[in-house]
C-alpha atoms as a PDB file:
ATOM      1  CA  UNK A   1      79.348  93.619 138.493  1.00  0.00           C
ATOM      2  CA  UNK A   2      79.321  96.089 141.341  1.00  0.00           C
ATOM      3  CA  UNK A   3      82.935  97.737 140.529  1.00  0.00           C
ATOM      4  CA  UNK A   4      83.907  98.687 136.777  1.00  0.00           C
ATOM      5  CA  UNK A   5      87.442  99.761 135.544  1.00  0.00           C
ATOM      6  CA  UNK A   6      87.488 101.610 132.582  1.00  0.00           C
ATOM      7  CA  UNK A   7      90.918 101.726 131.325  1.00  0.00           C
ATOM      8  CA  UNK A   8      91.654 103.986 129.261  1.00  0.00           C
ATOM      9  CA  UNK A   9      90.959 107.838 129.429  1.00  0.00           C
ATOM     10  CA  UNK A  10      90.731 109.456 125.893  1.00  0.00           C
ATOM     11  CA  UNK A  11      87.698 110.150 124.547  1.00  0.00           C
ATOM     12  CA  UNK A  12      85.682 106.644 124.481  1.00  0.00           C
ATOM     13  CA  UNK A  13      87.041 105.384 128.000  1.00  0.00           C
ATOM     14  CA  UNK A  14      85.674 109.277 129.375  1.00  0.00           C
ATOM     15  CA  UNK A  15      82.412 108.423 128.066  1.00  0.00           C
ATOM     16  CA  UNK A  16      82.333 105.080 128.827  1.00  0.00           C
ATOM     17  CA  UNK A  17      82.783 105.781 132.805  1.00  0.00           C
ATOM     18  CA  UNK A  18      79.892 108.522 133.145  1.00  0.00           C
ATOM     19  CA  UNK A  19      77.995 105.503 131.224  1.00  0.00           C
ATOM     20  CA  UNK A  20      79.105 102.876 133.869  1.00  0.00           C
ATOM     21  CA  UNK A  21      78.980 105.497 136.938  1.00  0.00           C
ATOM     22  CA  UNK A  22      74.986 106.263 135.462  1.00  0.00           C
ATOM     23  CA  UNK A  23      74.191 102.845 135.393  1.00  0.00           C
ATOM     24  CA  UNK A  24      74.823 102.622 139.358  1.00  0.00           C
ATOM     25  CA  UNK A  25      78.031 101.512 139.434  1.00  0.00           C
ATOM     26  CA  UNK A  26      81.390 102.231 141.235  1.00  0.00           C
ATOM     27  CA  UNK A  27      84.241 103.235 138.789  1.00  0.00           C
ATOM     28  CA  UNK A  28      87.814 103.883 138.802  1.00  0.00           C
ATOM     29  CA  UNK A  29      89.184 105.167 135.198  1.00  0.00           C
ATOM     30  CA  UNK A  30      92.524 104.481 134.626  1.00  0.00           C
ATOM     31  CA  UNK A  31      94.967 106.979 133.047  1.00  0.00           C
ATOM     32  CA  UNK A  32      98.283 106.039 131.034  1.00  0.00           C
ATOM     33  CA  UNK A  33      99.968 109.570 132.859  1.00  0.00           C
ATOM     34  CA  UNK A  34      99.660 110.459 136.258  1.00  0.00           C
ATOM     35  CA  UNK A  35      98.685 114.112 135.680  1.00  0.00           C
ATOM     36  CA  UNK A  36      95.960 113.573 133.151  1.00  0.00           C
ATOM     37  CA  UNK A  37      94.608 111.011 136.505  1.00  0.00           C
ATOM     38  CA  UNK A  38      95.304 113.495 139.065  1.00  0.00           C
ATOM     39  CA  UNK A  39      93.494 116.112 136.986  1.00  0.00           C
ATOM     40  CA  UNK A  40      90.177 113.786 136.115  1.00  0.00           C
ATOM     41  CA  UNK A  41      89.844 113.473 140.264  1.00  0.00           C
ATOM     42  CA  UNK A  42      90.189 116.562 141.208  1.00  0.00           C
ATOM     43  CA  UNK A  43      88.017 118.704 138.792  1.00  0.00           C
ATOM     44  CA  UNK A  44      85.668 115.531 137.966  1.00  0.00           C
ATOM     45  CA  UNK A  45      86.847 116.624 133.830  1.00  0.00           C
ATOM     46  CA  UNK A  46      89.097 114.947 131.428  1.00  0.00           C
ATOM     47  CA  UNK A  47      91.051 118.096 130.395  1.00  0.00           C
ATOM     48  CA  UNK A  48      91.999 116.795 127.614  1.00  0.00           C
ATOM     49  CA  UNK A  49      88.771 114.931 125.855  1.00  0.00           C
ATOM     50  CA  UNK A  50      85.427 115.651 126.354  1.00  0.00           C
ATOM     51  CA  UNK A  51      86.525 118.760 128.335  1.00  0.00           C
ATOM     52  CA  UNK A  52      83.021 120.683 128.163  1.00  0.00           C
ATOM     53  CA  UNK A  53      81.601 116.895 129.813  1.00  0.00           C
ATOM     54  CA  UNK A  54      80.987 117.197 133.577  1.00  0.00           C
ATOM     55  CA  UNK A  55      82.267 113.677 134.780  1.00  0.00           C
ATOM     56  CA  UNK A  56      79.709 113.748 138.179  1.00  0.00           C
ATOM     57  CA  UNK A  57      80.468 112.595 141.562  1.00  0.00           C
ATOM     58  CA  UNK A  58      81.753 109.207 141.875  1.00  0.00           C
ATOM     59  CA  UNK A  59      84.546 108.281 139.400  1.00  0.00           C
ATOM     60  CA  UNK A  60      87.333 107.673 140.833  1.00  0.00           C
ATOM     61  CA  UNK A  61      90.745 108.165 138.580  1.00  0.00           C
ATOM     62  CA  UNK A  62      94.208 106.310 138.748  1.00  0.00           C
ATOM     63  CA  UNK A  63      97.223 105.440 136.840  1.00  0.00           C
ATOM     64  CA  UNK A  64      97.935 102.610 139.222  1.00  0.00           C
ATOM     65  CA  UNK A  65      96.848  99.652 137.315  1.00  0.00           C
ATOM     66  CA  UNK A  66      96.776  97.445 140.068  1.00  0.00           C
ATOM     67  CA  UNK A  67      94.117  99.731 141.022  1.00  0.00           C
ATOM     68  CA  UNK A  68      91.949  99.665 138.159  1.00  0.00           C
ATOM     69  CA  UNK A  69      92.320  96.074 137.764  1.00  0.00           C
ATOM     70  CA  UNK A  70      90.219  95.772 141.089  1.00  0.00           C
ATOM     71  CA  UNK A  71      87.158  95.558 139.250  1.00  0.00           C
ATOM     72  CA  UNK A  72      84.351  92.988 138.898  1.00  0.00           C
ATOM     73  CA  UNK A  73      84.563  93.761 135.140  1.00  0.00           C
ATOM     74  CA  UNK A  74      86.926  95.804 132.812  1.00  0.00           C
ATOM     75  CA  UNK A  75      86.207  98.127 129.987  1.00  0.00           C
ATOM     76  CA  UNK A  76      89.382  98.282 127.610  1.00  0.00           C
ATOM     77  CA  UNK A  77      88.822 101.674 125.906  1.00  0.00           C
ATOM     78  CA  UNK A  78      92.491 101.976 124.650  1.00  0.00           C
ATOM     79  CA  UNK A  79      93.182 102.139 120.469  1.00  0.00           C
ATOM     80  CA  UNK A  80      93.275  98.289 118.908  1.00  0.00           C
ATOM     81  CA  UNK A  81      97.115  98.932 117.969  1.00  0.00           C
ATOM     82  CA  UNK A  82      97.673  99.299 121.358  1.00  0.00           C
ATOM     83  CA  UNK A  83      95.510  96.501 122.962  1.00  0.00           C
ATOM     84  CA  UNK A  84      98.185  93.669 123.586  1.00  0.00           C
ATOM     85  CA  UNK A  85     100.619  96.065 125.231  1.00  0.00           C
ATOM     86  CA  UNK A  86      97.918  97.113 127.415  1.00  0.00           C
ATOM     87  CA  UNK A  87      97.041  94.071 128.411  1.00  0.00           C
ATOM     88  CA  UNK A  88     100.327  93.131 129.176  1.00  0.00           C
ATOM     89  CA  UNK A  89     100.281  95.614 131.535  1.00  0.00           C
ATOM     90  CA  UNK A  90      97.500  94.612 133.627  1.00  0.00           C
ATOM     91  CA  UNK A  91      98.113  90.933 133.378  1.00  0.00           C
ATOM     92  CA  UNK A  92     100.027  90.424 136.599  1.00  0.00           C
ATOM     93  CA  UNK A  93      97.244  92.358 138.686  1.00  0.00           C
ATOM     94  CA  UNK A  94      94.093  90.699 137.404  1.00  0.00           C
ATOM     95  CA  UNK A  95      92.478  88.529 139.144  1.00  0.00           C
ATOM     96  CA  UNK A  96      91.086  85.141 136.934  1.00  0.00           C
ATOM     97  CA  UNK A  97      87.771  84.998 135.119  1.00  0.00           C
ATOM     98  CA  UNK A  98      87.579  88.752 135.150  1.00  0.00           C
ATOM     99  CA  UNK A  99      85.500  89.747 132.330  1.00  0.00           C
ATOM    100  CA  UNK A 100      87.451  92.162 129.446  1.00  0.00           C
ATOM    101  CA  UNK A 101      85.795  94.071 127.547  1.00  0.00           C
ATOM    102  CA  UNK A 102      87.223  95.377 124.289  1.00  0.00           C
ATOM    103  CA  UNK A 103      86.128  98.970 123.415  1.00  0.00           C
ATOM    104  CA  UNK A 104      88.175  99.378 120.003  1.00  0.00           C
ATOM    105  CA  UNK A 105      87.627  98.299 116.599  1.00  0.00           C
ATOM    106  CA  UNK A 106      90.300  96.843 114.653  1.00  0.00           C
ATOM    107  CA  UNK A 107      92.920  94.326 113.742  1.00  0.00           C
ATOM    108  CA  UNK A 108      96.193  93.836 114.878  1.00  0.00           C
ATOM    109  CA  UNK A 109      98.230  95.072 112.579  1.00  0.00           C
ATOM    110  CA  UNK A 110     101.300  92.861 112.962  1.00  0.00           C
ATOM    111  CA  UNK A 111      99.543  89.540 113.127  1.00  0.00           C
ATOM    112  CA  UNK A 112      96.197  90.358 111.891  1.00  0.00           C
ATOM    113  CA  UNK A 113      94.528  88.713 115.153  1.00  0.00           C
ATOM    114  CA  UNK A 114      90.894  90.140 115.575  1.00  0.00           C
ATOM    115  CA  UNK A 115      90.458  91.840 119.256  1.00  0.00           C
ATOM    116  CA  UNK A 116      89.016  88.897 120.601  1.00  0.00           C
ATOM    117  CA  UNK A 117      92.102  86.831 119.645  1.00  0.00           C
ATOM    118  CA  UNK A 118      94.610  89.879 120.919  1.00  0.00           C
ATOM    119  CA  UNK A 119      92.897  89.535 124.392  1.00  0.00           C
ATOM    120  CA  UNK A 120      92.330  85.877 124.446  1.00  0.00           C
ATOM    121  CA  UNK A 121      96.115  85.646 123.939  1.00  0.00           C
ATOM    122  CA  UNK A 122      97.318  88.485 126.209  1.00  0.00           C
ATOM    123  CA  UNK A 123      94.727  87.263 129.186  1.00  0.00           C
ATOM    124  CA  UNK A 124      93.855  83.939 128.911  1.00  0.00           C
ATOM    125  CA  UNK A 125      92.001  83.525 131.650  1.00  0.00           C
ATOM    126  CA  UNK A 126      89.870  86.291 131.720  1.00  0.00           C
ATOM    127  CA  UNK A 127      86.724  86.024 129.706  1.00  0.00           C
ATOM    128  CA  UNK A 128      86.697  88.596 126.454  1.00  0.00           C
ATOM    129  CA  UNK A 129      83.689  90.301 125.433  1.00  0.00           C
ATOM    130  CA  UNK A 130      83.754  92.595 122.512  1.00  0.00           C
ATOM    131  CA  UNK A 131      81.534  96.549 122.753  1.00  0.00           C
ATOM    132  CA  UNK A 132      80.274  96.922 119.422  1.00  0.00           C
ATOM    133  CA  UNK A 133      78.227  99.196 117.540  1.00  0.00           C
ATOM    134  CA  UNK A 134      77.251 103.350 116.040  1.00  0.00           C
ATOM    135  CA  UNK A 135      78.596 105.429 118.628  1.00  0.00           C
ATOM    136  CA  UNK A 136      80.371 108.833 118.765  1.00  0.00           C
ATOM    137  CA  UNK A 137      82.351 109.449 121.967  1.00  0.00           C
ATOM    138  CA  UNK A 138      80.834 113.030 122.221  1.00  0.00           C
ATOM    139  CA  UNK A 139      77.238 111.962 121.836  1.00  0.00           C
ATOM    140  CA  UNK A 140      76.886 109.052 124.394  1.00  0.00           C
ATOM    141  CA  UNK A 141      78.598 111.343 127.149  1.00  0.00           C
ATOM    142  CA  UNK A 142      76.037 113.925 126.598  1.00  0.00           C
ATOM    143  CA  UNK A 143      73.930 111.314 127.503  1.00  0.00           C
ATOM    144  CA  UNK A 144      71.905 111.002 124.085  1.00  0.00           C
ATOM    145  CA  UNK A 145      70.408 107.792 122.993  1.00  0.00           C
ATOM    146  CA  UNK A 146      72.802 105.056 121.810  1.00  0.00           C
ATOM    147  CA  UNK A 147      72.775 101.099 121.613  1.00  0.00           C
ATOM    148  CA  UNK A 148      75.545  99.350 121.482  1.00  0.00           C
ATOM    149  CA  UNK A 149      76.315  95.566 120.811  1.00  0.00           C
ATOM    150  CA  UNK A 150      77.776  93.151 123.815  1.00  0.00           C
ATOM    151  CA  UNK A 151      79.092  90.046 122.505  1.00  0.00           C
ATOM    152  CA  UNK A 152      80.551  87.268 124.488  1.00  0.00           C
ATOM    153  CA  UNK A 153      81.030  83.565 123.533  1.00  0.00           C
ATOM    154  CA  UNK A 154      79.540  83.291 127.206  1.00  0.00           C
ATOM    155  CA  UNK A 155      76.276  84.952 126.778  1.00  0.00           C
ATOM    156  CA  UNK A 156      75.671  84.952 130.778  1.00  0.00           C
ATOM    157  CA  UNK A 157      78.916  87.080 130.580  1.00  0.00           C
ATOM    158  CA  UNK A 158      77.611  89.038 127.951  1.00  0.00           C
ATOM    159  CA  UNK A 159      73.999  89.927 129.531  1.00  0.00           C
ATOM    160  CA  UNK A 160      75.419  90.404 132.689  1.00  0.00           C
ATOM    161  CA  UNK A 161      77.482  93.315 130.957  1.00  0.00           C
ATOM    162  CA  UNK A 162      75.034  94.655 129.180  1.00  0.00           C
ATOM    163  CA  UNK A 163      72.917  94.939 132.622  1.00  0.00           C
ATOM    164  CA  UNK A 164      75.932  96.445 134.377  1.00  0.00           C
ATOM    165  CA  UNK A 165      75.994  99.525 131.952  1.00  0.00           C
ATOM    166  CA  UNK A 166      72.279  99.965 131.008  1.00  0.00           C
ATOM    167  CA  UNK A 167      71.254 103.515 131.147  1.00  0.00           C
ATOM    168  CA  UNK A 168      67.736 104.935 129.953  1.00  0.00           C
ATOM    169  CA  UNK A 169      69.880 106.446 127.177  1.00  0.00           C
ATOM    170  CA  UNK A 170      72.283 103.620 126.767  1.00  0.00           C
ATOM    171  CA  UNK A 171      70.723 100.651 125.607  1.00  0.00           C
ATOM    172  CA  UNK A 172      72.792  97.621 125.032  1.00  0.00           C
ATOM    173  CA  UNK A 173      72.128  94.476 123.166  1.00  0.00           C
ATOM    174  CA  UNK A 174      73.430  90.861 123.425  1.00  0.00           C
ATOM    175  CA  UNK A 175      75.034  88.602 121.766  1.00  0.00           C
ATOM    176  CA  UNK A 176      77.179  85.306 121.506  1.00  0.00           C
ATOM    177  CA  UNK A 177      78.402  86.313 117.868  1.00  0.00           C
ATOM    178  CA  UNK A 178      81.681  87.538 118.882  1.00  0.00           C
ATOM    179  CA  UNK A 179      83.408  86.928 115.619  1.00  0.00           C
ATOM    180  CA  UNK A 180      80.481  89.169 113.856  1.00  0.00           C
ATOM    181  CA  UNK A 181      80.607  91.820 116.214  1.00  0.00           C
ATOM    182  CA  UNK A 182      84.353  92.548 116.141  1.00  0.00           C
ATOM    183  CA  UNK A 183      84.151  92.057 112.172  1.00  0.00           C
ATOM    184  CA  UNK A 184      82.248  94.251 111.864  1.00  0.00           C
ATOM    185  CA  UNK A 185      83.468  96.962 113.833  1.00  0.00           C
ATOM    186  CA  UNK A 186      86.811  96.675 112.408  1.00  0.00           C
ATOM    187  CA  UNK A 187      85.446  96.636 108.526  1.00  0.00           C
ATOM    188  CA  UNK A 188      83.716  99.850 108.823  1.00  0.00           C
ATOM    189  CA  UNK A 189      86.508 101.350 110.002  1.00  0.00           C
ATOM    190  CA  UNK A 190      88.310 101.027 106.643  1.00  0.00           C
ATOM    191  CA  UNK A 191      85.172 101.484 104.324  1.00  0.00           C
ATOM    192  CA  UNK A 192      84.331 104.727 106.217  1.00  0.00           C
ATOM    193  CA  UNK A 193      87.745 105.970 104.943  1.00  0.00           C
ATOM    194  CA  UNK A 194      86.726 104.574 101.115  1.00  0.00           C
ATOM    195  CA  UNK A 195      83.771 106.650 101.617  1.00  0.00           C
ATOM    196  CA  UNK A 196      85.333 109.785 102.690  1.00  0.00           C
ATOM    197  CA  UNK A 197      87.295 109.250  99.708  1.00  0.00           C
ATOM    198  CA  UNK A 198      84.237 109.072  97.433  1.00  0.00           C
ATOM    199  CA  UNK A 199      83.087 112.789  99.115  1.00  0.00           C
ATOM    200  CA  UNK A 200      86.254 114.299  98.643  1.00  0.00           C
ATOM    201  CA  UNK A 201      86.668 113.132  94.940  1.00  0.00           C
ATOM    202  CA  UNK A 202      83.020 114.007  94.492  1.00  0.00           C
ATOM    203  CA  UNK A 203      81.635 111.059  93.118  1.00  0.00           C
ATOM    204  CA  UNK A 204      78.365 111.907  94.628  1.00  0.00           C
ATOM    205  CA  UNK A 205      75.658 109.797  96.813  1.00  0.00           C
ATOM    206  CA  UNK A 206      74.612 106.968  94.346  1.00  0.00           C
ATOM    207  CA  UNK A 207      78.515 106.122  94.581  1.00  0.00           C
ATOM    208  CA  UNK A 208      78.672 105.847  98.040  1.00  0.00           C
ATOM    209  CA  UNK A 209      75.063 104.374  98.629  1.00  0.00           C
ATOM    210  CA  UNK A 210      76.575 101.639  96.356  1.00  0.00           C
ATOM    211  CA  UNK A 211      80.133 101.419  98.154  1.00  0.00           C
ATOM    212  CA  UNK A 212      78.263 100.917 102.048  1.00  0.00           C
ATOM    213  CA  UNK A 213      76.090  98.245 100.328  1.00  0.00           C
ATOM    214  CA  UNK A 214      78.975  96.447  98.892  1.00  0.00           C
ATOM    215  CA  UNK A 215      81.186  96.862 101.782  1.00  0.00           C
ATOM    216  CA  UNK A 216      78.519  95.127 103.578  1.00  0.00           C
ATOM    217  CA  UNK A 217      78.706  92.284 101.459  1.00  0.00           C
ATOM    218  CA  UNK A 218      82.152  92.055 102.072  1.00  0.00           C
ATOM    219  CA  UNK A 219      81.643  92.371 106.012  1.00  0.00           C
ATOM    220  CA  UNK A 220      79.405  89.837 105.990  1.00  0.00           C
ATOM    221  CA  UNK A 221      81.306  87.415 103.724  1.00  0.00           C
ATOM    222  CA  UNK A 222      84.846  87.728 106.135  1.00  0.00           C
ATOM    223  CA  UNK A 223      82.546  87.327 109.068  1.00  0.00           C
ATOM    224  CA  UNK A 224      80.844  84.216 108.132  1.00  0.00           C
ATOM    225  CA  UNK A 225      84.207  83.051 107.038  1.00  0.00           C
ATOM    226  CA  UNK A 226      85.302  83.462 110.469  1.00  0.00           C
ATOM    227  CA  UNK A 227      81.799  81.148 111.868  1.00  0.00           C
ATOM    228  CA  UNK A 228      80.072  84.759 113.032  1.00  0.00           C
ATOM    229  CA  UNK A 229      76.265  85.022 111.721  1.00  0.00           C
ATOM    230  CA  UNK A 230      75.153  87.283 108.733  1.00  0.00           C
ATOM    231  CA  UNK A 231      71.916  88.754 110.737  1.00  0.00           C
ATOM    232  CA  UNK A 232      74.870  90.464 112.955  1.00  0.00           C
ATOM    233  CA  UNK A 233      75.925  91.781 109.873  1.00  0.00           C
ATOM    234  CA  UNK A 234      72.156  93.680 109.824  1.00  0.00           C
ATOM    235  CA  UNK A 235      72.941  94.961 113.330  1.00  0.00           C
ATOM    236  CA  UNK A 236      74.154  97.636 115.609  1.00  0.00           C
ATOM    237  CA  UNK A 237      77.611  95.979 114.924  1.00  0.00           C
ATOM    238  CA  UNK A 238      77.368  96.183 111.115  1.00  0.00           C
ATOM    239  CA  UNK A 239      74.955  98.094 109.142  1.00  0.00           C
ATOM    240  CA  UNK A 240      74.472 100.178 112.176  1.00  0.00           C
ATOM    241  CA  UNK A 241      78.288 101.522 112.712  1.00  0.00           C
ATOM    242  CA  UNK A 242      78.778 101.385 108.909  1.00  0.00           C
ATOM    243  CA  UNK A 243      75.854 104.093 108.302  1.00  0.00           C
ATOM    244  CA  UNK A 244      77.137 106.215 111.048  1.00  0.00           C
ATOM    245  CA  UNK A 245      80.570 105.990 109.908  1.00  0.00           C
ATOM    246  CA  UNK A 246      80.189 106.127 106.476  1.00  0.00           C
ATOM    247  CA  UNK A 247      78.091 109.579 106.673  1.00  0.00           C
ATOM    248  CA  UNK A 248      80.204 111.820 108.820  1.00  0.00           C
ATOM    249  CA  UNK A 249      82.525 114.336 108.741  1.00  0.00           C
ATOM    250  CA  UNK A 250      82.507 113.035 112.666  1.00  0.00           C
ATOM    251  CA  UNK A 251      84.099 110.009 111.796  1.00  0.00           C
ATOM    252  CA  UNK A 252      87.860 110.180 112.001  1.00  0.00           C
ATOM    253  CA  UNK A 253      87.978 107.366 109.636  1.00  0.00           C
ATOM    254  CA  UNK A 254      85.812 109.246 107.389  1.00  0.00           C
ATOM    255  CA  UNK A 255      87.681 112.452 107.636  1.00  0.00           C
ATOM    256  CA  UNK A 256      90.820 110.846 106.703  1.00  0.00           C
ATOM    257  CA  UNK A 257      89.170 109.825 103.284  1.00  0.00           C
ATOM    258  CA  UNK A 258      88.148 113.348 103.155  1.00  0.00           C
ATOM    259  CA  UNK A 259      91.677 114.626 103.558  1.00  0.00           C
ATOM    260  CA  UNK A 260      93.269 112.230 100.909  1.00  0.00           C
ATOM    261  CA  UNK A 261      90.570 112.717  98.387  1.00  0.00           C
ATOM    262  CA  UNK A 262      91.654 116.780  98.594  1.00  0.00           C
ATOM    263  CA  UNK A 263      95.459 116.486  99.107  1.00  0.00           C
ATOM    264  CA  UNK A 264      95.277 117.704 102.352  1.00  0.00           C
ATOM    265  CA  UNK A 265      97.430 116.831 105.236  1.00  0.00           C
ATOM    266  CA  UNK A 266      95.585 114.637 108.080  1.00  0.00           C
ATOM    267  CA  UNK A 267      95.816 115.017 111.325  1.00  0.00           C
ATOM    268  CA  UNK A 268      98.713 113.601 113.160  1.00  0.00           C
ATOM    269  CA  UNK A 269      97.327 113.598 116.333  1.00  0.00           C
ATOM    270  CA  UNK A 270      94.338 111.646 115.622  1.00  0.00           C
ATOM    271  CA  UNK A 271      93.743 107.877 116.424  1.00  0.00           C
ATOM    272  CA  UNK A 272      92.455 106.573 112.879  1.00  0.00           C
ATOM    273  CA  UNK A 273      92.126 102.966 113.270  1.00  0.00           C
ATOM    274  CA  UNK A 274      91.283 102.042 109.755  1.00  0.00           C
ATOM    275  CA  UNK A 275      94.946 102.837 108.308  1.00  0.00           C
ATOM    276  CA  UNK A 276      96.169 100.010 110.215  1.00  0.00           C
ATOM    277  CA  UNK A 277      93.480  97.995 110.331  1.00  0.00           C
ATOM    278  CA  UNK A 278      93.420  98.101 106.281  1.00  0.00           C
ATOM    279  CA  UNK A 279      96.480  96.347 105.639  1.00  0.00           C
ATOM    280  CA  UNK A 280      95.342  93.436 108.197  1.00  0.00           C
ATOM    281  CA  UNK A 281      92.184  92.930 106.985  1.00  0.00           C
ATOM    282  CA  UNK A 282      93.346  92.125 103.688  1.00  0.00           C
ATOM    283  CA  UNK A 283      95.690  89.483 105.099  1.00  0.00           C
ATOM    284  CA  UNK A 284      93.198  88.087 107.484  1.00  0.00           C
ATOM    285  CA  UNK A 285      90.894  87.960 104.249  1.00  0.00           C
ATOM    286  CA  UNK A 286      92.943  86.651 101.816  1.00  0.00           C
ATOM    287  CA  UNK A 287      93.934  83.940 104.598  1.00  0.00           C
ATOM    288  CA  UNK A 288      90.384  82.946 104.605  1.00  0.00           C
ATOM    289  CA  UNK A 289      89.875  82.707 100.982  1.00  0.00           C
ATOM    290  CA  UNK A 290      87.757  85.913 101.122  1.00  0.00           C
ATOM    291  CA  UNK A 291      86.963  88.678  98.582  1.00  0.00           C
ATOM    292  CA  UNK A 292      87.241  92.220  99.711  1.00  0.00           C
ATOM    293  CA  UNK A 293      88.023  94.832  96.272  1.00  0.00           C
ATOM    294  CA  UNK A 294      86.930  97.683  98.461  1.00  0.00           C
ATOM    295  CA  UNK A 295      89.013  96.719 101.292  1.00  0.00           C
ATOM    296  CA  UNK A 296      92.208  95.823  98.992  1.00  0.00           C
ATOM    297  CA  UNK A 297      91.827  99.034  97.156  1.00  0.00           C
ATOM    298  CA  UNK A 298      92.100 101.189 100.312  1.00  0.00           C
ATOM    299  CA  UNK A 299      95.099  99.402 101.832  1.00  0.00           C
ATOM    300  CA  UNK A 300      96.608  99.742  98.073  1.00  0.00           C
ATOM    301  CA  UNK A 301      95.869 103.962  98.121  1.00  0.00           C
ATOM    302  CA  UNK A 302      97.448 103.877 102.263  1.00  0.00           C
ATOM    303  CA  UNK A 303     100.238 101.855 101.925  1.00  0.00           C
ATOM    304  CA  UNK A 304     101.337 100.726  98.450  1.00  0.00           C
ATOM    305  CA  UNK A 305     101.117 104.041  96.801  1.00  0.00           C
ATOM    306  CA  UNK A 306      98.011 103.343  94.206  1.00  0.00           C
ATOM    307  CA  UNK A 307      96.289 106.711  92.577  1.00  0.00           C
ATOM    308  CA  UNK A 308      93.212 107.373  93.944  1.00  0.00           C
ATOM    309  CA  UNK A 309      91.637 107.626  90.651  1.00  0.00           C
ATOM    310  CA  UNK A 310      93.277 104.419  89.194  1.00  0.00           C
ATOM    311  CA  UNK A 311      91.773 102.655  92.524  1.00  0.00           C
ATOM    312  CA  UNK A 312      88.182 103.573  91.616  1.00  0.00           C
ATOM    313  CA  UNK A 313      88.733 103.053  87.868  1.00  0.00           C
ATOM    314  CA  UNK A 314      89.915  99.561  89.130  1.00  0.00           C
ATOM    315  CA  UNK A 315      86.918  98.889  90.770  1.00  0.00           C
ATOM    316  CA  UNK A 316      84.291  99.878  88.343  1.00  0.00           C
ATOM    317  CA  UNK A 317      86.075  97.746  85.995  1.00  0.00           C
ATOM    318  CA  UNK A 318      85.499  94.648  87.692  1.00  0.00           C
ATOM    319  CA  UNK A 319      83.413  91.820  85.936  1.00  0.00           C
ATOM    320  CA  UNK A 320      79.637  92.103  86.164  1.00  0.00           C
ATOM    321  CA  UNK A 321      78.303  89.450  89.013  1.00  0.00           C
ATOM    322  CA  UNK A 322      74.715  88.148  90.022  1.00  0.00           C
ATOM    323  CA  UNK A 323      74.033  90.628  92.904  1.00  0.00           C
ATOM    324  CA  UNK A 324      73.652  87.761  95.843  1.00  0.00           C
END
């Protein structure tokens, strides 16, 4: 994997490429506008994410997608709602049994296909991997340490990625569990707005100790459903990116919860992939026969209208259980 296309240039896909061009190898970054492409290869910046990051020598930037799709393997660092159209895109110019890699975490929200599926559908014959795990954009283009999860049904496919994009500061990991990995990166998503919610209503640090813990159990419950493995659920793609998630006002997912708990206005401008993602997960869980309360309660308070406060009053007065 001499040659990586990143495609996608917001803030993940920027960070991503001074990962891949680090690790030793060539990279083209591919940019939806021709200016914001232009303006990556001539100042080696992204002027409009990351912009204190120097890029370094090396990357090359396009909004050709025939050139990006020249690659020995391709990073798709575009938001999950937006996945299938991408990959429309660069169908006709891939060649087959290119590796994909999917960079977002989510779930379709018109068909409630996991990313996996999205790709699998969109490029069928080009192998999908899913990039997992606790990272913030900002932090793994500074170059500070971060592991991340590669899974791929194909775990030569999957090592051989993880190799490609090894860094002494970013440490990938493994794995064949591609239906735990992209569980739980889309879960989290939605629980890290339940516990910005739980801040912003001040409900205080038992409450949300006791809200990550049971989301967990419900990640791990829909992933099993779906064949992945419960020790993934103890990983960098589940109990890793729930606690950083779930803790910070970095978090846009988090910060949304933050901004409904206090009446405020979110922002607009900002990708929050949990809003969509919450009304699919509770279709994709209810069409495995799978509990989620937490879940359900947040896609209730985004898109049906439910009271905050009648939401939590709804789940404390749920039946007592036997913990396991």
């Amino acid at each position: 994997m001499r040659r990586i296309g990143v495609i996608g240039a917001g803030a993940w896909g920027t960070a991503l490429a001074k990962v891949a061009r680090e690790a030793g190898r060539e990279v083209v970054l591919w940019a939806r506008r021709d200016g914001l492409a232009r303006a990556v290869a001539e100042t080696g910046r992204n002027p409009d994410y990351l912009t204190e990051i120097a890029l370094g020598p090396g990357i090359a930037a396009t909004a050709d997608p025939a050139e990006a799709a020249d690659a020995d393997a391709l990073l798709l660092a575009v938001p999950a709602q937006a996945l299938r159209e991408t990959c429309a895109l660069f169908a006709p110019h891939l060649a087959p049994a290119v590796p994909v890699a999917v960079c977002a975490k989510g779930i379709e929200r018109d068909t409630a296909r996991t990313m996996s599926e999205v790709a699998g559908e969109a490029l069928p014959g080009n192998p999908a991997a899913i990039l997992s795990g606790p990272t913030f954009a900002a932090e793994v283009a500074r170059g500070q340490p971060t592991a991340v999860t590669l899974a791929c049904r194909d775990i030569g496919i999957a090592e051989a990625l993880a190799e490609a994009l090894a860094t002494p500061a970013f440490r990938p990991y493994h794995t064949d569990d591609v239906a735990g990995a992209e569980i739980g990166g889309a879960v989290k998503n939605v629980l890290a707005i339940a516990c910005g919610i739980v801040e912003g209503r001040g409900l205080g640090e038992n409450a949300r100790a006791a809200l990550i813990t049971r989301g967990l159990a419900e990640m791990t419950r829909l992933a099993r459903a779906r064949g992945g493995r419960a020790e993934t659920m103890m990983g960098l793609a589940g109990l890793g990116d729930l606690t950083l998630t779930c803790a910070s006002r970095t978090s846009r997912n988090y910060s949304h919860g933050l901004a409904l708990a206090a009446g405020r206005k979110a922002d607009e401008g900002a990708v929050v992939e949990g809003v969509a993602t919450s009304a699919a997960l509770v279709r994709l869980a209810r069409r495995h026969g799978v509990e989620m309360p937490i879940a359900e309660a947040v896609e209730a308070i985004l898109h049906r209208g439910a009271e905050i406060d009648a939401a939590v009053a709804g789940l404390l007065a749920r039946p007592r259980r036997a913990e396991a």
